[in-house]
Protein backbone atom coordinates (compact mmCIF):
# COMPACT_ATOMS: atom_id res chain seq x y z
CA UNK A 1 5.56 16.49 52.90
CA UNK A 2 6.63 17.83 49.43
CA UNK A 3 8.51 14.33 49.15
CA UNK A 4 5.36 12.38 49.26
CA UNK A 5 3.22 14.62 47.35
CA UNK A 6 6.02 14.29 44.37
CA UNK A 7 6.51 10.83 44.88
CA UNK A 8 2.83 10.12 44.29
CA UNK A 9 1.97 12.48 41.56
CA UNK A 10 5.17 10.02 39.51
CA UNK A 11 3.26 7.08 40.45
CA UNK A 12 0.04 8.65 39.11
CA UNK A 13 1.82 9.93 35.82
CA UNK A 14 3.28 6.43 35.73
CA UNK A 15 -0.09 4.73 35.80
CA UNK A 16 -1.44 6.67 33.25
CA UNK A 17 1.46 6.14 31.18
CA UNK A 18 1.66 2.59 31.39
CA UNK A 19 -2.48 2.39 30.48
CA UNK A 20 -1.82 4.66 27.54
CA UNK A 21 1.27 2.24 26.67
CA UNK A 22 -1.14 -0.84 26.96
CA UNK A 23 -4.15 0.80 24.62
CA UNK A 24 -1.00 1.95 22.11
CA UNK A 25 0.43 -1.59 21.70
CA UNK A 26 -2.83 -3.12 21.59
CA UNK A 27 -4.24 -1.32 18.90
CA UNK A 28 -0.79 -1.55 16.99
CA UNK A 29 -1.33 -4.87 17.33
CA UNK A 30 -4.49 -4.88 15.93
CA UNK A 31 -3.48 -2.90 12.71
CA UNK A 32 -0.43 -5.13 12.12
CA UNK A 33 -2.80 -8.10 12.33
CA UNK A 34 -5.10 -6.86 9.89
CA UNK A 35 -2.50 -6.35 7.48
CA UNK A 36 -1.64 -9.67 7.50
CA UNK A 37 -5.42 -10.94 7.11
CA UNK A 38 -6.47 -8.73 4.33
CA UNK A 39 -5.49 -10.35 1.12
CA UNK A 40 -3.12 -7.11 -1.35
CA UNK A 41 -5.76 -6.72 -4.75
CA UNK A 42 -4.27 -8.49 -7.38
CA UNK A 43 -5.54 -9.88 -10.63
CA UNK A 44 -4.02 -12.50 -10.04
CA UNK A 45 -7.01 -15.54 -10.43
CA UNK A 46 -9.18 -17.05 -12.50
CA UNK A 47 -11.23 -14.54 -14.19
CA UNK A 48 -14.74 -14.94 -16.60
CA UNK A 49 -14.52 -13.37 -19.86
CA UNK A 50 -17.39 -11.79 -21.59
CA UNK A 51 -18.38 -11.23 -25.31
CA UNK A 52 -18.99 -7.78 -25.73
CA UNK A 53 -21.57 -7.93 -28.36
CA UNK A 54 -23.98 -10.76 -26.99
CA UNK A 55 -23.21 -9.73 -23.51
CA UNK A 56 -22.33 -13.35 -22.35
CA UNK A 57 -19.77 -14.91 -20.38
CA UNK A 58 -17.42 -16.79 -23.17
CA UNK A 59 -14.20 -17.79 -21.51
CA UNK A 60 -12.47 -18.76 -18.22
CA UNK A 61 -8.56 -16.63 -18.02
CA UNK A 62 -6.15 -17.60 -15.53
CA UNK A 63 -4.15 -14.51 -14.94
CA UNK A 64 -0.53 -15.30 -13.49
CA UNK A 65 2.91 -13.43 -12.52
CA UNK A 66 5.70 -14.63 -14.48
CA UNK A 67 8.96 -12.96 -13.90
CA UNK A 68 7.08 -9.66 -12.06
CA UNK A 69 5.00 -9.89 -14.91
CA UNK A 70 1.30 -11.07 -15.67
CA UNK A 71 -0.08 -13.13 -18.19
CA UNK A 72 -3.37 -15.04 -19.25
CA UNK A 73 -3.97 -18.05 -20.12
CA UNK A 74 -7.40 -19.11 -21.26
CA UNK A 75 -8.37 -22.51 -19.37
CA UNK A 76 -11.89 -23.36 -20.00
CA UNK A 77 -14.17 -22.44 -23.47
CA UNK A 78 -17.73 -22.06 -22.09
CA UNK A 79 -20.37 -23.27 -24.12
CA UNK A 80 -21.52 -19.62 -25.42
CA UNK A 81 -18.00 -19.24 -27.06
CA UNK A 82 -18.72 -19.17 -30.70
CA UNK A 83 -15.05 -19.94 -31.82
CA UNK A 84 -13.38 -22.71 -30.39
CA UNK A 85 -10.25 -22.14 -32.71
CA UNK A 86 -7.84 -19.32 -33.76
CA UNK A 87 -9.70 -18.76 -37.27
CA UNK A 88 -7.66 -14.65 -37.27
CA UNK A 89 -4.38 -16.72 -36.85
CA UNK A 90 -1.60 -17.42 -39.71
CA UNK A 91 0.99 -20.44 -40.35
CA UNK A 92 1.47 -22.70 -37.83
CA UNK A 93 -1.30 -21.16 -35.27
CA UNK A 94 -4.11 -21.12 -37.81
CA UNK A 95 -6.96 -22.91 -36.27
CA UNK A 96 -5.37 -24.22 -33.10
CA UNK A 97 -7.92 -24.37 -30.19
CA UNK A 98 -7.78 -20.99 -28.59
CA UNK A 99 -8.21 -22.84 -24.77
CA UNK A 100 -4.93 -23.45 -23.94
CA UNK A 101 -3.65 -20.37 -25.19
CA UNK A 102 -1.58 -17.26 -23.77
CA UNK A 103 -3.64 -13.80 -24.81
CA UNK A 104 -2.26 -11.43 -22.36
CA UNK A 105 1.40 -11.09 -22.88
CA UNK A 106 3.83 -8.93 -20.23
CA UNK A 107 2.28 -6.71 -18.72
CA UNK A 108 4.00 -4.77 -15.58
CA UNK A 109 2.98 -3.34 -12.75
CA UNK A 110 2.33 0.07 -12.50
CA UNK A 111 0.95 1.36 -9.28
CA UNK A 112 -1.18 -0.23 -6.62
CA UNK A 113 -4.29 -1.21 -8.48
CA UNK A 114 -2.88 -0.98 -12.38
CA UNK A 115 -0.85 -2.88 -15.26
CA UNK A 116 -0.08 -1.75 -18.55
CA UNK A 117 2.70 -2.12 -21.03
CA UNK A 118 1.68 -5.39 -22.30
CA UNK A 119 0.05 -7.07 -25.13
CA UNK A 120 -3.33 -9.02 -25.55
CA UNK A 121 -3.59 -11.41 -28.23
CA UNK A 122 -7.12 -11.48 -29.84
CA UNK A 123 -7.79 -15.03 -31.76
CA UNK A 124 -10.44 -13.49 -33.80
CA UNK A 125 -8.54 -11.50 -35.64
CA UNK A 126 -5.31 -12.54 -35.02
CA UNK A 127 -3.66 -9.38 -33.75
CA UNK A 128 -1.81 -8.45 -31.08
CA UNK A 129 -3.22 -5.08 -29.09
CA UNK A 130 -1.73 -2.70 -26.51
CA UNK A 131 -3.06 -4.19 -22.70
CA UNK A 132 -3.72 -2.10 -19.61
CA UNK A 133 -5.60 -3.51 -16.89
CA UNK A 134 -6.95 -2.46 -13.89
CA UNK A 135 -8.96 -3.66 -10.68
CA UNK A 136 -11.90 -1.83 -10.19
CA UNK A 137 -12.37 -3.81 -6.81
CA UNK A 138 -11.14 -7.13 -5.30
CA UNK A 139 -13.70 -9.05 -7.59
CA UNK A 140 -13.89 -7.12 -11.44
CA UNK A 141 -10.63 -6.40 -13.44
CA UNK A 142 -11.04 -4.14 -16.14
CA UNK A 143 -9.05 -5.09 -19.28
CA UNK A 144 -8.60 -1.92 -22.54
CA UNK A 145 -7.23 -3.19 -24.83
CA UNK A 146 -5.97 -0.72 -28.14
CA UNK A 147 -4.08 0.52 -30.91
CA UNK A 148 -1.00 2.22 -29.48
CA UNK A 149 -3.53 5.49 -29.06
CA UNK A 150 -5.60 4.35 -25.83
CA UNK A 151 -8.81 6.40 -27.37
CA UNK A 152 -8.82 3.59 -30.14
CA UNK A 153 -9.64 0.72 -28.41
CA UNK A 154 -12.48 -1.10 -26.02
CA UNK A 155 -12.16 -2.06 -22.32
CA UNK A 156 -14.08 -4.91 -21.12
CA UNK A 157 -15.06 -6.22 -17.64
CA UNK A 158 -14.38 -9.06 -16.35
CA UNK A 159 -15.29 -11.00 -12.98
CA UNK A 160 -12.98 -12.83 -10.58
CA UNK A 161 -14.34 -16.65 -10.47
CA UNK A 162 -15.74 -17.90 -7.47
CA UNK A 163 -14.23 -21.03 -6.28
């Protein structure tokens, strides 16, 4: 009699096992999958610019990884933009059109959501600037730019462009 009890308490215990099992690997499974769906934050895109001062959108930047580093590239001048050509630049670069040109220069990865070390060329004035940049969410990048001391400089926001 003990025999049968013990041999049907296992099979019990094995059922519940094998259900538990199932609802593990399914929502694994799950997980894993979503993983895969949700796209990592990066700045990676096309991002509009803004002019701090007249609050208007000036610029579209392509921002791109180069060597596990990212850059910017403007690609399109919109018609708000006031200068259309590097009047801050000197020698060769004086008053070359500013679309078509790199302004964010090497700057790393550091951490999840953040990038600094890098430079950010400003065709106003001709100067290169310290560059951090950050994502704020999937769809605004924040971009400080300074001088060496992060308290002397300006951060601006810019929004991912919808496709």
């Amino acid at each position: 009699m003990e025999t049968a009890n013990h041999k049907y308490t296992f099979l019990l215990q094995d059922r519940y096992f094998f259900t538990f099992m199932k609802k593990g690997l399914l929502i694994l499974s799950h997980i894993i999958f979503s993983l895969f769906l949700l796209p990592a934050q990066s700045p990676v895109g096309t991002w509009v610019t803004i002019d701090d001062k007249r609050n208007v959108d000036i610029a579209h930047v392509k921002v791109f990884m180069e060597d596990g580093k990212l850059y910017g590239k403007v690609i399109k001048l919109l018609p708000e933009a006031q200068n259309r050509v590097c009047k801050g630049c000197s020698g060769a670069e004086k008053d070359r059109p500013i679309e078509g040109m790199t302004l964010i220069h090497d700057v790393k990865p550091n951490g999840e959501k953040y990038w600094s070390n890098g430079k950010f060329f400003d065709p106003n004035s001709g100067r290169n600037f310290d560059c951090t940049m950050w994502l704020d969410s999937e769809d605004i990048l924040k971009v400080r730019v300074s001088l060496g001391i992060s308290i002397l400089g300006r951060t601006q926001t810019w929004s991912r462009l919808k496709e």
